[in-house]
N, C-alpha and C. Protein backbone atom coordinates (compact mmCIF):
# COMPACT_ATOMS: atom_id res chain seq x y z
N UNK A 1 22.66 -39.56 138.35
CA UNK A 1 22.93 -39.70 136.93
C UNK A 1 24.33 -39.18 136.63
N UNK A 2 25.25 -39.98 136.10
CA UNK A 2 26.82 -39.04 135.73
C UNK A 2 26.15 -39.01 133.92
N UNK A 3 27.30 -38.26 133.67
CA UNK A 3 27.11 -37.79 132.21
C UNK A 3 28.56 -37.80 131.61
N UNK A 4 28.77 -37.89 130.93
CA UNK A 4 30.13 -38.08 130.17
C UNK A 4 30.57 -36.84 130.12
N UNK A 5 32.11 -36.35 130.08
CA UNK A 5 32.96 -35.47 129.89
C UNK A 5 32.14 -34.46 128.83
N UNK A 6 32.04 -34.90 128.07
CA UNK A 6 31.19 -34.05 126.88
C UNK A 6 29.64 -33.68 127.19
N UNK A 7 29.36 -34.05 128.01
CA UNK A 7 28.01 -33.83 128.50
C UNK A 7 27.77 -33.11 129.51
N UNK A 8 29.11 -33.08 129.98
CA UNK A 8 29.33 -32.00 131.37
C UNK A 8 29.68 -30.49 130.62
N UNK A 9 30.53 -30.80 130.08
CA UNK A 9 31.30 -29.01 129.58
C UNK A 9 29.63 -28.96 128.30
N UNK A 10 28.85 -29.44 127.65
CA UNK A 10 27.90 -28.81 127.23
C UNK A 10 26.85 -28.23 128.24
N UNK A 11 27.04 -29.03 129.30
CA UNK A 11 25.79 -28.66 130.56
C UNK A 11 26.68 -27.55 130.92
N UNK A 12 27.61 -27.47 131.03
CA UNK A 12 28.12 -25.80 131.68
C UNK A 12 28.33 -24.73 130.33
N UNK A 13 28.25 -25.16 129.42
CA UNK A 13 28.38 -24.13 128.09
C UNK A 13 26.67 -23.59 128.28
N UNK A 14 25.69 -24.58 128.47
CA UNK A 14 24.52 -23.98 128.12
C UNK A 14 24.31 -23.59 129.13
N UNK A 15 24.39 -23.69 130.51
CA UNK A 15 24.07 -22.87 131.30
C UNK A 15 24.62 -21.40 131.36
N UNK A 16 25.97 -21.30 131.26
CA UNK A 16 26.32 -20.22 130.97
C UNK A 16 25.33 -19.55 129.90
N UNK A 17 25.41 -19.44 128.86
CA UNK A 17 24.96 -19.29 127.62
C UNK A 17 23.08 -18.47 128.03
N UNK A 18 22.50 -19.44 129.38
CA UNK A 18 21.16 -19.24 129.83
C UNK A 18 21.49 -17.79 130.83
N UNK A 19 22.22 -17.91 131.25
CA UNK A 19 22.85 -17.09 132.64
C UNK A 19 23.16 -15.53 131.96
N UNK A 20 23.82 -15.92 130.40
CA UNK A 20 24.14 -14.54 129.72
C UNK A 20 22.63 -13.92 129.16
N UNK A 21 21.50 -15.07 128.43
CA UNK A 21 20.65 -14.10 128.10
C UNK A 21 19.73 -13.49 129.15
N UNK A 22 19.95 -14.16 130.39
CA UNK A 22 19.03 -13.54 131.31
C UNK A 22 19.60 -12.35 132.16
N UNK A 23 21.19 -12.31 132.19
CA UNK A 23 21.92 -10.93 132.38
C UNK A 23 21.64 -9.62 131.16
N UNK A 24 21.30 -10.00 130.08
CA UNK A 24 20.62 -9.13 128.85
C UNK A 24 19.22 -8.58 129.21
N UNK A 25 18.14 -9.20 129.57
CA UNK A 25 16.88 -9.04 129.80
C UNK A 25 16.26 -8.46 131.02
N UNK A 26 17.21 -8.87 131.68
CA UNK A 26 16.87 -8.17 133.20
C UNK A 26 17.22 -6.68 133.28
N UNK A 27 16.45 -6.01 134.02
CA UNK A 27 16.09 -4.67 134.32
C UNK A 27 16.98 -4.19 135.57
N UNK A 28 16.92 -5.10 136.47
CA UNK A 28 17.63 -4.74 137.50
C UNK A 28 19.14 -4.98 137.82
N UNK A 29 19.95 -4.19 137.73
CA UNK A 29 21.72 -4.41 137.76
C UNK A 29 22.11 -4.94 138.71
N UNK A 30 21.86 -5.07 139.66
CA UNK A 30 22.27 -6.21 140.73
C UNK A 30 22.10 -7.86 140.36
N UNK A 31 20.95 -7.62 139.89
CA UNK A 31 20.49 -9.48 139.11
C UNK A 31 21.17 -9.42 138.11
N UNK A 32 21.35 -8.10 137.09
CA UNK A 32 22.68 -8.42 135.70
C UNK A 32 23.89 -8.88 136.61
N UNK A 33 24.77 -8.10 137.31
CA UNK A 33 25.83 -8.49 137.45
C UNK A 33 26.08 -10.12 138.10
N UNK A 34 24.58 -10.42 138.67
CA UNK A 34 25.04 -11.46 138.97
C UNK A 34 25.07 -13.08 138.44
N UNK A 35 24.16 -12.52 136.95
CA UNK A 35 23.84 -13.39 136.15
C UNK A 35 25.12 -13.44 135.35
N UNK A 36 25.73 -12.50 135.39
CA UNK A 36 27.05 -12.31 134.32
C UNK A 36 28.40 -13.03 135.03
N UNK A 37 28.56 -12.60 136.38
CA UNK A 37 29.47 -13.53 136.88
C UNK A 37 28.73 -15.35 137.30
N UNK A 38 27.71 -15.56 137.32
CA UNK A 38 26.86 -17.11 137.39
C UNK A 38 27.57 -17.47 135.98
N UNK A 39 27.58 -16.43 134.68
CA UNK A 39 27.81 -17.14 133.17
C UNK A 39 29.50 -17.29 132.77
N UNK A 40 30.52 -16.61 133.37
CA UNK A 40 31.28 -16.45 133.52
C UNK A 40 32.52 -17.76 134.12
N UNK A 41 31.49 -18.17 135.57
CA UNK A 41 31.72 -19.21 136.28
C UNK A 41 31.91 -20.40 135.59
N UNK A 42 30.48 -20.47 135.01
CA UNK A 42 29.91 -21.75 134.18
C UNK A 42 30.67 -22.33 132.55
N UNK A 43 30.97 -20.66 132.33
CA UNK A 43 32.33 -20.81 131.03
C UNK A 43 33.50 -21.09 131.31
N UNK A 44 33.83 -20.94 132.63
CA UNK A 44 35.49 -21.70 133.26
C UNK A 44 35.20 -22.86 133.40
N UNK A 45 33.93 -23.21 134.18
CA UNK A 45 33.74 -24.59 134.42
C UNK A 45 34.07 -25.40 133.35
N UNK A 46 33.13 -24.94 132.31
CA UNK A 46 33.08 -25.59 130.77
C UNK A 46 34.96 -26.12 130.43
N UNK A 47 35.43 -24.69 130.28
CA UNK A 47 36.76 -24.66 129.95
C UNK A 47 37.58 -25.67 130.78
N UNK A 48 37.33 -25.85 131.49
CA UNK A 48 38.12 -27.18 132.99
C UNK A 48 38.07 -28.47 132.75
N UNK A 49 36.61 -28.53 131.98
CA UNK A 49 36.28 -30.31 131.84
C UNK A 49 37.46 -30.18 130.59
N UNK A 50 37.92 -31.63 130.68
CA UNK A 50 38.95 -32.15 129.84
C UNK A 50 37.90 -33.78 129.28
N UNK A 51 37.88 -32.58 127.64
CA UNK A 51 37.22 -33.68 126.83
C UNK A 51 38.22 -34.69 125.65
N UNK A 52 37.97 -35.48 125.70
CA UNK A 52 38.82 -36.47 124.88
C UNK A 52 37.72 -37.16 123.77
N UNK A 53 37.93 -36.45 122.29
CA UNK A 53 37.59 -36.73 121.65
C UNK A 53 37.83 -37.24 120.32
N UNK A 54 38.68 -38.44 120.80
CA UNK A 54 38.90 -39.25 120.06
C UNK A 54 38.60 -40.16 120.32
């Protein structure tokens, strides 16, 4: 399945976004830190896609 430019940087906005509340909820700091750099990743990713919306 491809997805359009805009469908990609929302699939990496919300994953991030999933990645941050589960770095919040978790108990154990090894799984935070690594949910925080997983959300981190996923917000550069986001930031990389080049959307054209016009």
């Amino acid at each position: 399945m491809t997805r359009t430019a805009s469908e990609e940087r929302d699939y990496f906005l919300r994953r991030s976004a999933e990645h941050r509340d589960l770095a919040v909820k978790t108990a154990e700091s090894g799984n935070r830190v690594l949910h925080e750099q997983f959300a981190t990743l996923y917000a550069e990713r986001a930031a990389s896609v080049m959307v054209d919306d016009h």
